[in-house]
C-alpha atoms as a PDB file:
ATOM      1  CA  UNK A   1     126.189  75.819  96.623  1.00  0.00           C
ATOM      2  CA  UNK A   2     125.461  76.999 100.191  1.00  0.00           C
ATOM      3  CA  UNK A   3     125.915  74.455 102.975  1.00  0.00           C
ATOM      4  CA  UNK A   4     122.256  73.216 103.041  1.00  0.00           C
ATOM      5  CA  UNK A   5     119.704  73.213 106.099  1.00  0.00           C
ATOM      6  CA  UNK A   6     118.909  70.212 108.317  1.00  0.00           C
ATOM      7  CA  UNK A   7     115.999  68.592 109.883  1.00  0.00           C
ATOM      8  CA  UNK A   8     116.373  65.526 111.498  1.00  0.00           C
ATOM      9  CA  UNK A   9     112.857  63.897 111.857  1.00  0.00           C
ATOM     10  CA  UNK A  10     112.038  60.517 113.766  1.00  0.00           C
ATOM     11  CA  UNK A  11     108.436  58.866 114.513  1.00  0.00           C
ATOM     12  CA  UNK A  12     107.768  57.703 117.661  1.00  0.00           C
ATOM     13  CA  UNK A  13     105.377  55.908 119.970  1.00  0.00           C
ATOM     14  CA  UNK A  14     106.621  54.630 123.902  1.00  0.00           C
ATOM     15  CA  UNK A  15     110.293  54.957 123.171  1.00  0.00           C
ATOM     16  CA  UNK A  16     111.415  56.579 126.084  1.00  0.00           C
ATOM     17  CA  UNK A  17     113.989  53.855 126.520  1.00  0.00           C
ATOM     18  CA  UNK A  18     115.953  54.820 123.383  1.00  0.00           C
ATOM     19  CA  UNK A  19     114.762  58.414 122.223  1.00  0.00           C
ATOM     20  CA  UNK A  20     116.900  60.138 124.668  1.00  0.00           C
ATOM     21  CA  UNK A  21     120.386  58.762 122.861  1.00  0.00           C
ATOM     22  CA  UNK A  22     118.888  58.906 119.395  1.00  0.00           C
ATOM     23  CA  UNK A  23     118.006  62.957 119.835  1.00  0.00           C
ATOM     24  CA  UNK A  24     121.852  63.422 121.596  1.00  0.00           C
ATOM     25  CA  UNK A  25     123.539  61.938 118.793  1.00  0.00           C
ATOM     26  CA  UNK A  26     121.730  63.679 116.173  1.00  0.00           C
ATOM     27  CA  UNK A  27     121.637  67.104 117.495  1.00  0.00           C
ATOM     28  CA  UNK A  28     125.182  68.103 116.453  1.00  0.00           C
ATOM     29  CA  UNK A  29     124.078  67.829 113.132  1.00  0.00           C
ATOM     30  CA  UNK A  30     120.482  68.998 113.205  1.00  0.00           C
ATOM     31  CA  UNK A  31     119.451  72.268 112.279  1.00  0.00           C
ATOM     32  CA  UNK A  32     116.066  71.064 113.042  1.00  0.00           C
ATOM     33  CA  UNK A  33     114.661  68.246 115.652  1.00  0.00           C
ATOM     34  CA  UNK A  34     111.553  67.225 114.663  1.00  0.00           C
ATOM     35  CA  UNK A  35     109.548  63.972 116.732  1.00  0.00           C
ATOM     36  CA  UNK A  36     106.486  63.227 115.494  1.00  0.00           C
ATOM     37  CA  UNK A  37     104.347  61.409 117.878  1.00  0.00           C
ATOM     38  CA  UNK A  38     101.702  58.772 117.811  1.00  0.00           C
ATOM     39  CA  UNK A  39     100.436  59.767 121.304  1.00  0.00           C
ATOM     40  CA  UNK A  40     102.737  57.941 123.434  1.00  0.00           C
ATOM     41  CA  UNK A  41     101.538  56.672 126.732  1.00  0.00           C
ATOM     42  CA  UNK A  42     104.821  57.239 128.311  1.00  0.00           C
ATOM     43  CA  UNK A  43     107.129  59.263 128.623  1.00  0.00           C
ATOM     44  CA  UNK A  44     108.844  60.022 125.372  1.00  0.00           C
ATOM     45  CA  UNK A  45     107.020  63.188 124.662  1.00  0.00           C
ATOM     46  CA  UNK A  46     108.386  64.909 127.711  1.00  0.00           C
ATOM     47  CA  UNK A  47     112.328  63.616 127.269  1.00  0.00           C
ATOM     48  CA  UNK A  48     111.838  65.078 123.628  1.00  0.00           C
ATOM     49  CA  UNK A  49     110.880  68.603 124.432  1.00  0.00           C
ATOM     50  CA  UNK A  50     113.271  68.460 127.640  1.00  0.00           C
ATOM     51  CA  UNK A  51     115.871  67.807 124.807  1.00  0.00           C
ATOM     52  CA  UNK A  52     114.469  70.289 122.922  1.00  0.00           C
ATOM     53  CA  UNK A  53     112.885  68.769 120.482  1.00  0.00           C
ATOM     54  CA  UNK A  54     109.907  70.413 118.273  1.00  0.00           C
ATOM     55  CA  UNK A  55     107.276  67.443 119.285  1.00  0.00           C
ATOM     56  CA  UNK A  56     103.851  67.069 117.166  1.00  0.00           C
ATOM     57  CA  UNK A  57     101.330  64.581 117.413  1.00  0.00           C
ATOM     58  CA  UNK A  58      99.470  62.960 114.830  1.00  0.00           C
ATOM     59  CA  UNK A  59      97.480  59.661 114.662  1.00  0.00           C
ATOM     60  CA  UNK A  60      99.307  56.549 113.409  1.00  0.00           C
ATOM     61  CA  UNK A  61      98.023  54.761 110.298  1.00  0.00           C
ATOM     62  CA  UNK A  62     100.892  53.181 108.629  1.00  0.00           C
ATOM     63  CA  UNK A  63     104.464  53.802 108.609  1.00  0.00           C
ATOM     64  CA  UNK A  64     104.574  55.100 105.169  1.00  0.00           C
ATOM     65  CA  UNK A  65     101.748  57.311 105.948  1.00  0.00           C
ATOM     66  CA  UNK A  66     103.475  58.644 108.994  1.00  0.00           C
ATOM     67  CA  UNK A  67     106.715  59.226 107.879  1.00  0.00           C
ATOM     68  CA  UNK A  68     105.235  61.038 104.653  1.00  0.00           C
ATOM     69  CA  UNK A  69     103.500  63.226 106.858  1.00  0.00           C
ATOM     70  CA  UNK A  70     106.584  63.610 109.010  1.00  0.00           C
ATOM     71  CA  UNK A  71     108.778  64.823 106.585  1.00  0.00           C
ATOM     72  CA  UNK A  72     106.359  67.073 105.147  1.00  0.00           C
ATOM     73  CA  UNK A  73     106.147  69.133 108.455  1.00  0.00           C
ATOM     74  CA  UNK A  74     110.127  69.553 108.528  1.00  0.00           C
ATOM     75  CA  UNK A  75     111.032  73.302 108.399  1.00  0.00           C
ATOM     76  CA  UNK A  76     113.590  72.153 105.472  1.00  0.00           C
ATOM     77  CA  UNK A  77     113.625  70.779 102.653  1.00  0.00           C
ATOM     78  CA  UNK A  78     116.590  68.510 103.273  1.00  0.00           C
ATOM     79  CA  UNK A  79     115.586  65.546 105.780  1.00  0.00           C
ATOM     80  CA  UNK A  80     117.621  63.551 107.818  1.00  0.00           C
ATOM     81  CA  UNK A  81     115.010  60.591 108.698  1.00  0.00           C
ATOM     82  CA  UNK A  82     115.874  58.312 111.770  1.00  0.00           C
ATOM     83  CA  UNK A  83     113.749  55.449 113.564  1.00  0.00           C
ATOM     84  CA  UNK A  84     114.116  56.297 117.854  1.00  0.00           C
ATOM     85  CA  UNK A  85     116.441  53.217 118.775  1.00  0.00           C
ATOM     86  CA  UNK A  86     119.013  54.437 116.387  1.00  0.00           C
ATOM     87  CA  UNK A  87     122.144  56.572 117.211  1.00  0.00           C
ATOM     88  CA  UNK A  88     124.919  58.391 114.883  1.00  0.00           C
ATOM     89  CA  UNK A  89     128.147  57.576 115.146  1.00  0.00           C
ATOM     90  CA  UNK A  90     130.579  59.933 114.882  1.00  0.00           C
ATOM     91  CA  UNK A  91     132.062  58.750 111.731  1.00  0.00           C
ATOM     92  CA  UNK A  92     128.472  58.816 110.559  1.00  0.00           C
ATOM     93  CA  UNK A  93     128.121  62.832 111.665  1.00  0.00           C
ATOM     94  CA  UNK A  94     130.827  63.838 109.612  1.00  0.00           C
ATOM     95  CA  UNK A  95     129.616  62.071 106.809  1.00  0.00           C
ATOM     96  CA  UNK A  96     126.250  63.729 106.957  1.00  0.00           C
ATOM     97  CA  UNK A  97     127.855  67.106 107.815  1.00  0.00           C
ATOM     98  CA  UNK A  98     130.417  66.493 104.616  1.00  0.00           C
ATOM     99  CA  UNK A  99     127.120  65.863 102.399  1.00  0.00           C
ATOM    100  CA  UNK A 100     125.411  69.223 103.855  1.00  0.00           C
ATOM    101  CA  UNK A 101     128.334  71.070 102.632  1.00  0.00           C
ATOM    102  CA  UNK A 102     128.568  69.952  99.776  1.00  0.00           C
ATOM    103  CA  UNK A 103     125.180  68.265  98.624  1.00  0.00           C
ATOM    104  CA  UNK A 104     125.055  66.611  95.278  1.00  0.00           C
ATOM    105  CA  UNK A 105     122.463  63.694  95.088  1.00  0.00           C
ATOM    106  CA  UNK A 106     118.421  63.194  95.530  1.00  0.00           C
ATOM    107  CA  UNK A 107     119.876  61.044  98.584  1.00  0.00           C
ATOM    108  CA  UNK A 108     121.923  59.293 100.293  1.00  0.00           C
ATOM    109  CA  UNK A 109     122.171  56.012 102.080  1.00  0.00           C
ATOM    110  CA  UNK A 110     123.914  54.661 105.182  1.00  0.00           C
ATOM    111  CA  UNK A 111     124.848  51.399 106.941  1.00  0.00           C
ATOM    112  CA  UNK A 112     123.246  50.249 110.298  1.00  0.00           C
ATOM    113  CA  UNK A 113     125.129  48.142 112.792  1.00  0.00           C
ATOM    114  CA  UNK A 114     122.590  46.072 114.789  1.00  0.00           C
ATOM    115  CA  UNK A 115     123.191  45.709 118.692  1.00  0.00           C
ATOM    116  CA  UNK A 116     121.074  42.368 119.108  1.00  0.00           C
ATOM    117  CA  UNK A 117     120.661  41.561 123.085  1.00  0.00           C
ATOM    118  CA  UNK A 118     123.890  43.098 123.842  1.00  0.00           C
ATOM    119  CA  UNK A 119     125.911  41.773 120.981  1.00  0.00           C
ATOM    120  CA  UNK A 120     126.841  43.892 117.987  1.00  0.00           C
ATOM    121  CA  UNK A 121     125.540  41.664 114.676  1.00  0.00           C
ATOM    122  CA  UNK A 122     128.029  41.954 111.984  1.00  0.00           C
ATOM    123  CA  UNK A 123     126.948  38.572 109.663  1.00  0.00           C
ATOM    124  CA  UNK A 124     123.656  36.915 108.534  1.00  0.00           C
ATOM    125  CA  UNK A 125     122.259  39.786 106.205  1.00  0.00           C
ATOM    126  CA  UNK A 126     121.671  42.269 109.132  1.00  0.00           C
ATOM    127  CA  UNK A 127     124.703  44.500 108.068  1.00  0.00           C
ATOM    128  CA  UNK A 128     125.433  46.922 106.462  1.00  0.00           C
ATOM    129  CA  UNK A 129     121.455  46.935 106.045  1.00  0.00           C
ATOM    130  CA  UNK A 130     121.241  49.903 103.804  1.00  0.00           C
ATOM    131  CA  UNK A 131     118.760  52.478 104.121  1.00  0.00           C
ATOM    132  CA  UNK A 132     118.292  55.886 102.059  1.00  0.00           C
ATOM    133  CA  UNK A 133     117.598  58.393 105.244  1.00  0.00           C
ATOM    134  CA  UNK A 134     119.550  61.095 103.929  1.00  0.00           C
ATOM    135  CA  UNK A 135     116.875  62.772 101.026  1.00  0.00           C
ATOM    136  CA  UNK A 136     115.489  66.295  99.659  1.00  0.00           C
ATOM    137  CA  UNK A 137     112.246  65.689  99.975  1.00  0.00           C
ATOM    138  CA  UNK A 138     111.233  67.374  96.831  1.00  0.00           C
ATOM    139  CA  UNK A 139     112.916  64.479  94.419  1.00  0.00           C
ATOM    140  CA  UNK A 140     111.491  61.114  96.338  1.00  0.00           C
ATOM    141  CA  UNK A 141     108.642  59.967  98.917  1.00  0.00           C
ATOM    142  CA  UNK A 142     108.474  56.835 101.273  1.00  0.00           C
ATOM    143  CA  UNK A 143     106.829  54.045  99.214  1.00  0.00           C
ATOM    144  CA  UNK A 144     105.018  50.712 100.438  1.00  0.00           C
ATOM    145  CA  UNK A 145     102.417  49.520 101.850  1.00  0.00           C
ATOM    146  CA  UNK A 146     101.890  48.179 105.287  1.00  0.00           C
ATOM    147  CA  UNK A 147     105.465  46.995 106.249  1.00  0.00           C
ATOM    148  CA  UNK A 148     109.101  47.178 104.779  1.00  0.00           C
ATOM    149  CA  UNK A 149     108.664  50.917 103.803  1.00  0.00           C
ATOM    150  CA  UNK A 150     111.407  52.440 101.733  1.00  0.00           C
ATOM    151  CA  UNK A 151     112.481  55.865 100.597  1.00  0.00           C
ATOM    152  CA  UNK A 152     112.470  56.039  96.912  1.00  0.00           C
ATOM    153  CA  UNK A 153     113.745  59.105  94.722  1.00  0.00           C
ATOM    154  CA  UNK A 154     112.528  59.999  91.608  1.00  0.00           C
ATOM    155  CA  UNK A 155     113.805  58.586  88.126  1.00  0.00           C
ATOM    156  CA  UNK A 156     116.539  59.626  86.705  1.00  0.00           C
ATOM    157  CA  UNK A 157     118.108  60.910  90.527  1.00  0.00           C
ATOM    158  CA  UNK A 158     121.268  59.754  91.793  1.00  0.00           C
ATOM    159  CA  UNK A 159     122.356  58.346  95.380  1.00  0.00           C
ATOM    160  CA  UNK A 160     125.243  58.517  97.517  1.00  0.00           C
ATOM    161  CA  UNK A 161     126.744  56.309  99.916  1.00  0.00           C
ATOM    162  CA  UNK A 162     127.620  57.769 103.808  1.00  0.00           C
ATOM    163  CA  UNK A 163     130.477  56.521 105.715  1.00  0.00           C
ATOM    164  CA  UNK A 164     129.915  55.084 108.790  1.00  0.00           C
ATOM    165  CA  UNK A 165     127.389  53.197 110.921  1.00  0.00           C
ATOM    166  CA  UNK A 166     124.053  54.349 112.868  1.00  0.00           C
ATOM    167  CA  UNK A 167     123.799  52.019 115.658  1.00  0.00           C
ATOM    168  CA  UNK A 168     120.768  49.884 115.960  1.00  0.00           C
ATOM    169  CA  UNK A 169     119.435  49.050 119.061  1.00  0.00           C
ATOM    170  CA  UNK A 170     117.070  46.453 117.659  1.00  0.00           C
ATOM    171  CA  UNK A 171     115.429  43.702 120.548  1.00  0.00           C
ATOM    172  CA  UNK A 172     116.823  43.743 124.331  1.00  0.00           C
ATOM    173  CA  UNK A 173     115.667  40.365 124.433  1.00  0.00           C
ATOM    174  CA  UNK A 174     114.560  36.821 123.018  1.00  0.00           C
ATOM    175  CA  UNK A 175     111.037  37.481 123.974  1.00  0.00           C
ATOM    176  CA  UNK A 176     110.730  41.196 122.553  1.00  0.00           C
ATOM    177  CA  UNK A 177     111.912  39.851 119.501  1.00  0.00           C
ATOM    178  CA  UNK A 178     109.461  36.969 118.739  1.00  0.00           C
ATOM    179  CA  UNK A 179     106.709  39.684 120.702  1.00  0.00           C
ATOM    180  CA  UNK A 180     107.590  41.898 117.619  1.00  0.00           C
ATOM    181  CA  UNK A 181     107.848  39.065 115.101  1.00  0.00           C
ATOM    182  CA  UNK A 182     104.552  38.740 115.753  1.00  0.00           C
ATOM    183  CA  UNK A 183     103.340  41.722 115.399  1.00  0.00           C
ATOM    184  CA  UNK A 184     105.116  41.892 111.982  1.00  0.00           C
ATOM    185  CA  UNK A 185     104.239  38.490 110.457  1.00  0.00           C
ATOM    186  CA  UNK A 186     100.549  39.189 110.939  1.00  0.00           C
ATOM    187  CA  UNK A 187     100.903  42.604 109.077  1.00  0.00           C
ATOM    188  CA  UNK A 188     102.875  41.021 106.417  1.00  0.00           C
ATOM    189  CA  UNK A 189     100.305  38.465 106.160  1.00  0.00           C
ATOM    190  CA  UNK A 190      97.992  40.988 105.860  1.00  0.00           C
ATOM    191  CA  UNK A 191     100.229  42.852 102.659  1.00  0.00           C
ATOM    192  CA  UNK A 192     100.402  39.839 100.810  1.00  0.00           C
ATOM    193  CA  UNK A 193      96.786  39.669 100.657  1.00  0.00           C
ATOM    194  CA  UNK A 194      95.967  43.150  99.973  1.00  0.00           C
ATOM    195  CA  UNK A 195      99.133  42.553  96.770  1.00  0.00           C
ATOM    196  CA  UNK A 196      96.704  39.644  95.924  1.00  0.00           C
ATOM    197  CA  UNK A 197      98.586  36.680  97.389  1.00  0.00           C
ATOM    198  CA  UNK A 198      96.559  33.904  97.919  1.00  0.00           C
ATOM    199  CA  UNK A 199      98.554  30.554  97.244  1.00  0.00           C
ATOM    200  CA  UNK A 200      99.696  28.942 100.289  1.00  0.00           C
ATOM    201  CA  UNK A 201     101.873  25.594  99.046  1.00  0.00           C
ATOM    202  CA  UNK A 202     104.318  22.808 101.084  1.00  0.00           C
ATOM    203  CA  UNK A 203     106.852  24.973  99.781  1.00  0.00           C
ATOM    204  CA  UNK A 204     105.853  28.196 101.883  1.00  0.00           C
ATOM    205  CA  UNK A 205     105.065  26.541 104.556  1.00  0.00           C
ATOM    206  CA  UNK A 206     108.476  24.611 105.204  1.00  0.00           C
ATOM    207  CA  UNK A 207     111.132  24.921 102.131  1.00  0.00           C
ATOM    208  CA  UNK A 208     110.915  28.830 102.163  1.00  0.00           C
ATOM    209  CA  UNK A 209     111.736  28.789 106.514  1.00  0.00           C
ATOM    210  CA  UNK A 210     114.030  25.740 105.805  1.00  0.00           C
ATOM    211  CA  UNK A 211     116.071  28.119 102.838  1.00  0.00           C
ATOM    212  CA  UNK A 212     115.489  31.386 105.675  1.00  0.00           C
ATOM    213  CA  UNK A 213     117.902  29.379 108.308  1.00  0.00           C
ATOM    214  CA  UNK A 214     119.961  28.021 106.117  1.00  0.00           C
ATOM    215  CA  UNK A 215     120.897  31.340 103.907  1.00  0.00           C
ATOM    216  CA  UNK A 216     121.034  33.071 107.003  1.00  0.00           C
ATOM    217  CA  UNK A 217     122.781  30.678 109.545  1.00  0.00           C
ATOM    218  CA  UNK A 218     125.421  29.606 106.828  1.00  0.00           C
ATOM    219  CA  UNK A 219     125.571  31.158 103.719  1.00  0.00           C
ATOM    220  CA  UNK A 220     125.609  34.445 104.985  1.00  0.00           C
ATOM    221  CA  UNK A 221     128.017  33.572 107.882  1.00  0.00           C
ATOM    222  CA  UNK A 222     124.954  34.064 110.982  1.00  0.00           C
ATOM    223  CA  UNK A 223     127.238  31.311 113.038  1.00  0.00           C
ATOM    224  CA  UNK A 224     130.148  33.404 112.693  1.00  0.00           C
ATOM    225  CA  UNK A 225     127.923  35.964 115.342  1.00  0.00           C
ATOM    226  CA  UNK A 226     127.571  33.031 117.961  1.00  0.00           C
ATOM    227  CA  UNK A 227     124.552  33.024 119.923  1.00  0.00           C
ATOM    228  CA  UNK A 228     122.936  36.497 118.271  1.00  0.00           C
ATOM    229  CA  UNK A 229     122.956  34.531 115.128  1.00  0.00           C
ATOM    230  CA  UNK A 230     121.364  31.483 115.969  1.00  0.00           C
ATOM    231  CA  UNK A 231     118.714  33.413 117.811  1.00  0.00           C
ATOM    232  CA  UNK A 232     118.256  35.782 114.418  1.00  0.00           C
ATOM    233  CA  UNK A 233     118.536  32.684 111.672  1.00  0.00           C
ATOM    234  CA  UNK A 234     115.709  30.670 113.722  1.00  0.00           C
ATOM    235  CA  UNK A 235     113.557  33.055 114.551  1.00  0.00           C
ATOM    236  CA  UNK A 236     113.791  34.554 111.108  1.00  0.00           C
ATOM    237  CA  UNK A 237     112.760  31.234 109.684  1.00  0.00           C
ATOM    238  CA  UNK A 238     109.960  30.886 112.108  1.00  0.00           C
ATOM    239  CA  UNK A 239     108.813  34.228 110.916  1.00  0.00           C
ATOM    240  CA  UNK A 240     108.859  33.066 107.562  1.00  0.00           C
ATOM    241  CA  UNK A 241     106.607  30.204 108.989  1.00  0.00           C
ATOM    242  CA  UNK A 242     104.464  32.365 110.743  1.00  0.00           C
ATOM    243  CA  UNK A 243     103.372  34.812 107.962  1.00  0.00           C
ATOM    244  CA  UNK A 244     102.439  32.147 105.121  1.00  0.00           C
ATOM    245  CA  UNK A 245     100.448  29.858 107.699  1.00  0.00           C
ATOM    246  CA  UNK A 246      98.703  33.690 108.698  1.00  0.00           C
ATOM    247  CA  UNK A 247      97.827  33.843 105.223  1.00  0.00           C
ATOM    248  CA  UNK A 248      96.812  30.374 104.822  1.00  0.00           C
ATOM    249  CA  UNK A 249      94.481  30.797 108.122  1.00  0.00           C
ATOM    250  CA  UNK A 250      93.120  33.969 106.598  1.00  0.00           C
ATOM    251  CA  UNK A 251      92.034  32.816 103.501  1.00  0.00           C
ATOM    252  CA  UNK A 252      90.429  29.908 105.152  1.00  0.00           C
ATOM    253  CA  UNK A 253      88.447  32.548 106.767  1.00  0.00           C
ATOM    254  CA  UNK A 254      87.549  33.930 104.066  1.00  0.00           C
ATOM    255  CA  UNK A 255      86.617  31.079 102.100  1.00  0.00           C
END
């Protein structure tokens, strides 16, 4: 089988803090660089095409919308998807170039290694955080439905497994990260209704973030990544907090 054709495709909206690194790193690899844009108010679009970059623009309404529609405007079939704060290592490259030359699954995941306010986070759950980026788009689609989207392949497929890490540059800072959380806990709240979630108990609203810090924080060895993991166990918890008691004040509402 011929080496196969590449296009790496990432979303974006106001990431010209991180887009710059994400397109260097992938380039060696790319055979295509594809950004598709959400109309940024910065400026992202302009470091992308200065990087030379193929840059459309198309209106955001979900993620799983958007990066279906993303990947169906890649000039090949075989699609390398990547969110902007993330960067290839090289390990990661030569994985990716390894699996072009010889390609032999529907896709393939890889491992990201979160930088968390300047600290690499290597306990907790956040690594190796597996996600299938690596795909030929004609055997899967991104599946979900507001948040957590995930690249699924079709019955039947197989996956691989890529060596090394893409870098995540998640939150720069305590207060982007609860900014984000929420953000996020009031779309998950809003997924759990739409999935027909309407039970709000004692046990969501403080056994569930109680069992969030403690997995986190202990049984998955958070601790062991000092300050970074106490920041990540608590405010993970409080996120758990936050999205039932959204819920609970929604159905309220609605009531």
């Amino acid at each position: 089988m011929p080496q196969v054709l590449l296009s790496v495709v990432i979303i974006t909206f106001n990431e010209e803090a991180t887009i710059a690194r994400c397109l260097e790193a992938a380039r060696p690899i790319a055979d295509e660089l594809l950004v598709v844009d959400s109309f940024s108010t910065d400026r992202t679009v302009d470091i992308c095409r200065q990087l030379g970059a193929q840059v459309m623009q198309h209106a955001f309404e979900g993620y799983v919308e958007q990066k279906n529609y993303a990947t169906a405007q890649a000039r090949h079939h075989h699609v390398l998807q990547l969110d902007a704060d993330e960067v290839l290592t090289d390990e990661l490259r030569q994985s990716i170039e390894a699996a072009k030359a010889n390609w032999q699954h529907a896709g393939y995941t890889l491992a990201r290694l979160t930088n968390y306010c300047g600290s690499w986070v290597r306990h907790g759950g956040w690594y190796p955080d597996r996600k299938l980026r690596l795909y030929d788009r004609r055997l899967g689609a991104w599946q979900g439905l507001l948040l957590h989207e995930r690249y699924e392949v079709q019955p039947g497929q197989t996956i691989g497994v890529l060596a090394g890490d893409a870098q995540h540059y998640s939150y720069s800072s305590v207060e982007q990260h609860v900014n984000q959380l929420n953000r996020f806990t009031s779309i998950a709240a809003d997924e759990l209704w739409l999935r027909g979630k309407r039970q709000v108990t004692v046990f969501h609203l403080l056994l569930k973030p109680w069992w969030k810090f403690v997995h986190g924080y202990f049984f998955r060895l958070g601790f062991l990544d000092g300050f970074a993991g106490l920041c990540i166990a608590t405010i993970s918890a409080w996120g758990v907090f936050l999205k039932f008691a959204k819920l609970k004040t929604r159905k309220r509402l609605a009531q």
